[in-house]
N, C-alpha and C. Protein backbone atom coordinates (compact mmCIF):
# COMPACT_ATOMS: atom_id res chain seq x y z
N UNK A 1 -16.19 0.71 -4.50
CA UNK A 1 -15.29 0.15 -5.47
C UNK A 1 -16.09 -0.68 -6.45
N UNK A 2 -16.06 -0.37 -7.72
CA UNK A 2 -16.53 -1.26 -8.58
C UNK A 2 -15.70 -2.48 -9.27
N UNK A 3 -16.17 -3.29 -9.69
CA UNK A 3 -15.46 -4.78 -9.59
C UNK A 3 -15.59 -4.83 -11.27
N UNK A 4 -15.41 -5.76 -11.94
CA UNK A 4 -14.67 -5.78 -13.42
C UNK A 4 -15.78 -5.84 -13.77
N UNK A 5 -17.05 -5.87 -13.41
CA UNK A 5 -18.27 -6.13 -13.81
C UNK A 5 -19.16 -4.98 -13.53
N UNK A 6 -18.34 -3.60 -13.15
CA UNK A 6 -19.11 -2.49 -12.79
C UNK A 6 -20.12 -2.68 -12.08
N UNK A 7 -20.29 -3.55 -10.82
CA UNK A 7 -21.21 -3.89 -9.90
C UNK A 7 -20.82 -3.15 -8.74
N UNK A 8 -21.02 -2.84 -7.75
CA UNK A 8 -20.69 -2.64 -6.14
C UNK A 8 -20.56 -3.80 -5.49
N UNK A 9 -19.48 -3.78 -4.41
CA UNK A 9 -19.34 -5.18 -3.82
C UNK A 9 -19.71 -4.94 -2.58
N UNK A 10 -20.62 -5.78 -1.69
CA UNK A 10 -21.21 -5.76 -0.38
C UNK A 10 -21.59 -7.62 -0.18
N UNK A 11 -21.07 -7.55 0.88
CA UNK A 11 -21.17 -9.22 1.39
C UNK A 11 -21.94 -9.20 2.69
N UNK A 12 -22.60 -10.11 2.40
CA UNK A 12 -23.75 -10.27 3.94
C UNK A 12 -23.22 -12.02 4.09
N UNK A 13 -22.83 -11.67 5.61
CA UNK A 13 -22.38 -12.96 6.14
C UNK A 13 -23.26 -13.78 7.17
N UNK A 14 -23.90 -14.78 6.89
CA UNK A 14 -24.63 -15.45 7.62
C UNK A 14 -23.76 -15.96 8.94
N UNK A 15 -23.69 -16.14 10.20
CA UNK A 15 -23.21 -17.16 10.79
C UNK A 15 -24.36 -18.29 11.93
N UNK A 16 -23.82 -18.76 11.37
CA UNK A 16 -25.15 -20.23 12.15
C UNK A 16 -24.63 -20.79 13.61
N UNK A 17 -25.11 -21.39 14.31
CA UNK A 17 -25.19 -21.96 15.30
C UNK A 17 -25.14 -23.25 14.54
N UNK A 18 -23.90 -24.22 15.15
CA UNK A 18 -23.99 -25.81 14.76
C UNK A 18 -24.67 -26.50 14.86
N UNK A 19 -24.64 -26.36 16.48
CA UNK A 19 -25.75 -26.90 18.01
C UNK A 19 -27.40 -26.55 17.18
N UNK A 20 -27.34 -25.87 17.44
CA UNK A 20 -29.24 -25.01 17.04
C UNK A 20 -29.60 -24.84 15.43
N UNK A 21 -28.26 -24.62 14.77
CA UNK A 21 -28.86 -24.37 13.68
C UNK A 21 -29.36 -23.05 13.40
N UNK A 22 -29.44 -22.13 14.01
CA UNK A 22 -30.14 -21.02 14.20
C UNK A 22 -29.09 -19.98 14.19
N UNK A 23 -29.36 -18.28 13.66
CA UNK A 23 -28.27 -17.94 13.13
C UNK A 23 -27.98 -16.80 14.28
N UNK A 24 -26.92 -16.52 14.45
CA UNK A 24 -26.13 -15.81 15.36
C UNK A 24 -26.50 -14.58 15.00
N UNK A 25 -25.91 -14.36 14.06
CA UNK A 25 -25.66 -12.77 13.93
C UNK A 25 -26.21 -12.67 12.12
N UNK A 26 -25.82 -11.22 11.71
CA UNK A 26 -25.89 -11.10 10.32
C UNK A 26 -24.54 -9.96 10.38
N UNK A 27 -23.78 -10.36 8.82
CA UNK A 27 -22.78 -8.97 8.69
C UNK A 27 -23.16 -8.68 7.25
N UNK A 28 -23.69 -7.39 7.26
CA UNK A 28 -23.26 -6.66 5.75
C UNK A 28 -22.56 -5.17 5.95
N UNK A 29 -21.30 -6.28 5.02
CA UNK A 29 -20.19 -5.26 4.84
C UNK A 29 -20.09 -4.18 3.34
N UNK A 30 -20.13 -3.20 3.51
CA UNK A 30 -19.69 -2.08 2.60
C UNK A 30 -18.73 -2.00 2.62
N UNK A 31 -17.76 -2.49 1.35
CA UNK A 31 -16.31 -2.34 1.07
C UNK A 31 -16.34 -0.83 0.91
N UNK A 32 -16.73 -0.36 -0.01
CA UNK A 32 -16.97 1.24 -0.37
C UNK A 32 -16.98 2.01 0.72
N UNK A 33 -17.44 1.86 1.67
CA UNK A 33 -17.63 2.48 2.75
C UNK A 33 -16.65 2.34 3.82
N UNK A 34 -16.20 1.31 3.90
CA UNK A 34 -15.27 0.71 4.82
C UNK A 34 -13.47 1.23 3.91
N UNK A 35 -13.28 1.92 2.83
CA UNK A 35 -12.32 2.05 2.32
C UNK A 35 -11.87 3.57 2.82
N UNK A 36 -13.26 4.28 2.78
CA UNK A 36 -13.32 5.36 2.76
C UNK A 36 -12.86 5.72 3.85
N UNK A 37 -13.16 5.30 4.93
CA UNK A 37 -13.42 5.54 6.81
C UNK A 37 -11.80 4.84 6.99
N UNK A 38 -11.06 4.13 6.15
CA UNK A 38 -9.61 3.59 6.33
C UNK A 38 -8.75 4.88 5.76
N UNK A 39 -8.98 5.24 4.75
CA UNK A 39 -8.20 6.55 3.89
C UNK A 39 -8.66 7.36 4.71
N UNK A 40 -9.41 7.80 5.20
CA UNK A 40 -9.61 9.39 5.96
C UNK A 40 -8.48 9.88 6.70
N UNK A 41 -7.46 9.08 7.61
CA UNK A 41 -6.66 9.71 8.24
C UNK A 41 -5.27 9.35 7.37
N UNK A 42 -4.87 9.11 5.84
CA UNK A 42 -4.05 8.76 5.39
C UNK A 42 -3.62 9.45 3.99
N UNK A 43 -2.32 9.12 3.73
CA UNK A 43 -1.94 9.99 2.60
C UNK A 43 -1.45 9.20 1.37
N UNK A 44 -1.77 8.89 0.19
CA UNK A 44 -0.71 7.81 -0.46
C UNK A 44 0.14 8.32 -0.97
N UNK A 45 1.09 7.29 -0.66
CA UNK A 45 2.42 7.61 -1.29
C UNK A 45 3.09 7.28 -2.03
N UNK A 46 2.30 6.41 -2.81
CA UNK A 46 2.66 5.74 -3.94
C UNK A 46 3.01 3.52 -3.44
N UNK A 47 3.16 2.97 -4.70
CA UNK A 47 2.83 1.60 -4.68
C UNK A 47 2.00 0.90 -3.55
N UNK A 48 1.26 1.54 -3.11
CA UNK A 48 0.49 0.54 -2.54
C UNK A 48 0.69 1.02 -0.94
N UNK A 49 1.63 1.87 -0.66
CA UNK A 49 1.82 2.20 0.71
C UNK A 49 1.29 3.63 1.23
N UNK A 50 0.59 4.07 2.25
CA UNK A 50 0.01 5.07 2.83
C UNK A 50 1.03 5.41 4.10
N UNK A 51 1.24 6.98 4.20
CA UNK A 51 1.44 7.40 5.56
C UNK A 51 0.21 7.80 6.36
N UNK A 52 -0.15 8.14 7.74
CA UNK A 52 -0.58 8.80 8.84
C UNK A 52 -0.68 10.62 8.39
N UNK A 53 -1.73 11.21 8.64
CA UNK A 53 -1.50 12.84 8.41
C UNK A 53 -2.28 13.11 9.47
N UNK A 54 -2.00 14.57 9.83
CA UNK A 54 -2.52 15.38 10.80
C UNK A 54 -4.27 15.21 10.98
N UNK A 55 -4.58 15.10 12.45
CA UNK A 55 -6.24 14.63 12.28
C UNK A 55 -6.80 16.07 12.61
N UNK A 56 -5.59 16.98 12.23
CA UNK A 56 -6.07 18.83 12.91
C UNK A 56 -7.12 19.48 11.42
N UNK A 57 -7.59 20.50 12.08
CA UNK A 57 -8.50 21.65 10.89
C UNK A 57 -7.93 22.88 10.74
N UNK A 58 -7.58 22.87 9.64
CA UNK A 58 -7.02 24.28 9.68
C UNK A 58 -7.76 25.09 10.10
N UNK A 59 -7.25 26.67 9.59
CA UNK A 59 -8.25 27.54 9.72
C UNK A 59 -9.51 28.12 8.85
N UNK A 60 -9.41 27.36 7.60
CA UNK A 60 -10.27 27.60 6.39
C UNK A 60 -10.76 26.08 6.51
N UNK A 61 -11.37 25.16 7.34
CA UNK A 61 -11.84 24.64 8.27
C UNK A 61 -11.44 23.09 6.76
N UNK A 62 -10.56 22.77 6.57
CA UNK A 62 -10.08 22.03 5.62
C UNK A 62 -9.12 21.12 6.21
N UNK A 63 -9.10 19.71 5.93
CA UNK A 63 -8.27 19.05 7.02
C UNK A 63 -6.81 19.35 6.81
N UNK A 64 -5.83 18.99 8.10
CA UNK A 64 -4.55 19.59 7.51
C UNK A 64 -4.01 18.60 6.81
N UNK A 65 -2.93 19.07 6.21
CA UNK A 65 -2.28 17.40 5.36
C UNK A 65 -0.65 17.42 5.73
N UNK A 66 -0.38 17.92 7.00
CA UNK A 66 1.05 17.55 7.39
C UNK A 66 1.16 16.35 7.96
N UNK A 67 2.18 15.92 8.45
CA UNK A 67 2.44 14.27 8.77
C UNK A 67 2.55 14.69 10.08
N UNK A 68 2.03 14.11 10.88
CA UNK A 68 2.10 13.38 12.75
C UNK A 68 3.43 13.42 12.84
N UNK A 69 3.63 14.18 14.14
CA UNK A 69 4.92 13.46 15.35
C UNK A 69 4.08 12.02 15.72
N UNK A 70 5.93 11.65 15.79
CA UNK A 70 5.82 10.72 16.48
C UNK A 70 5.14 10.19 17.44
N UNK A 71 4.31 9.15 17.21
CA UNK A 71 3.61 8.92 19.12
C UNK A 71 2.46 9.85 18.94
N UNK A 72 1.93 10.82 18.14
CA UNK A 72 0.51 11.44 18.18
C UNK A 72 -0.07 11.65 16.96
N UNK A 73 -1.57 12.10 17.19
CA UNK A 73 -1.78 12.56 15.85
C UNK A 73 -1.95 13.58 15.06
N UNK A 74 -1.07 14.59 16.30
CA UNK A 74 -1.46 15.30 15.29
C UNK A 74 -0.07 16.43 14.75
N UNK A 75 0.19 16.88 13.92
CA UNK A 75 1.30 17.89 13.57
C UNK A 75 2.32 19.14 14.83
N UNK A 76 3.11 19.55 14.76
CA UNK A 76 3.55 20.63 15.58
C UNK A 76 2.83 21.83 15.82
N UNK A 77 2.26 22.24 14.74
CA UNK A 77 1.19 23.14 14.92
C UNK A 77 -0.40 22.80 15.64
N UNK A 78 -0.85 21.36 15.25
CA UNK A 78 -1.81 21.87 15.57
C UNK A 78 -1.85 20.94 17.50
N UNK A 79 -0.68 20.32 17.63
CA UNK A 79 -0.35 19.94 18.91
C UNK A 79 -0.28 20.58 19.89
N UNK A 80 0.11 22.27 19.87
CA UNK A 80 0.70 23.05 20.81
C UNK A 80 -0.45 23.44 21.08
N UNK A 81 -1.99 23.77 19.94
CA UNK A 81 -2.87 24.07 20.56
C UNK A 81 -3.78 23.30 21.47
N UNK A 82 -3.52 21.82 21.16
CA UNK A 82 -4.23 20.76 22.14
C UNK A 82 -3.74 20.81 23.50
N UNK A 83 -2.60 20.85 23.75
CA UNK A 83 -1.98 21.17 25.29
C UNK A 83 -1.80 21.96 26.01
């Protein structure tokens, strides 16, 4: 995602130790990346809201884009072949 400044946004999070002073961990986050891996199993549907879609492959090995039963993930079709 580019920001109003046509930059990429990625945040590296320091966290410190109070006691020690010394740093715990490191986080660098890829928004870009992290958007992508959220939309993969989703469909938009307009203002701001996403449904759930089938996590099946068709047969022209293309993901499917029907919507989940209830309670799973994956469509009527490609359910009957999982069980």
């Amino acid at each position: 995602m580019n920001t109003r400044t046509k930059s990429k946004t990625n945040i590296i999070i320091n966290a410190i130790d109070t006691n020690n002073n010394t740093a715990l961990y490191k986080v660098n986050i890829n928004f870009d990346e992290a958007i992508q891996a959220w939309r993969a199993n989703k469909k938009h549907t307009g203002n701001g809201m996403y449904k759930y879609v089938c996590c099946g492959i068709t047969k022209t090995s293309k993901k499917c884009n029907r919507y989940p039963l209830t309670n799973f993930d994956y469509c009527k079709m490609h359910l009957k072949n999982k069980l």
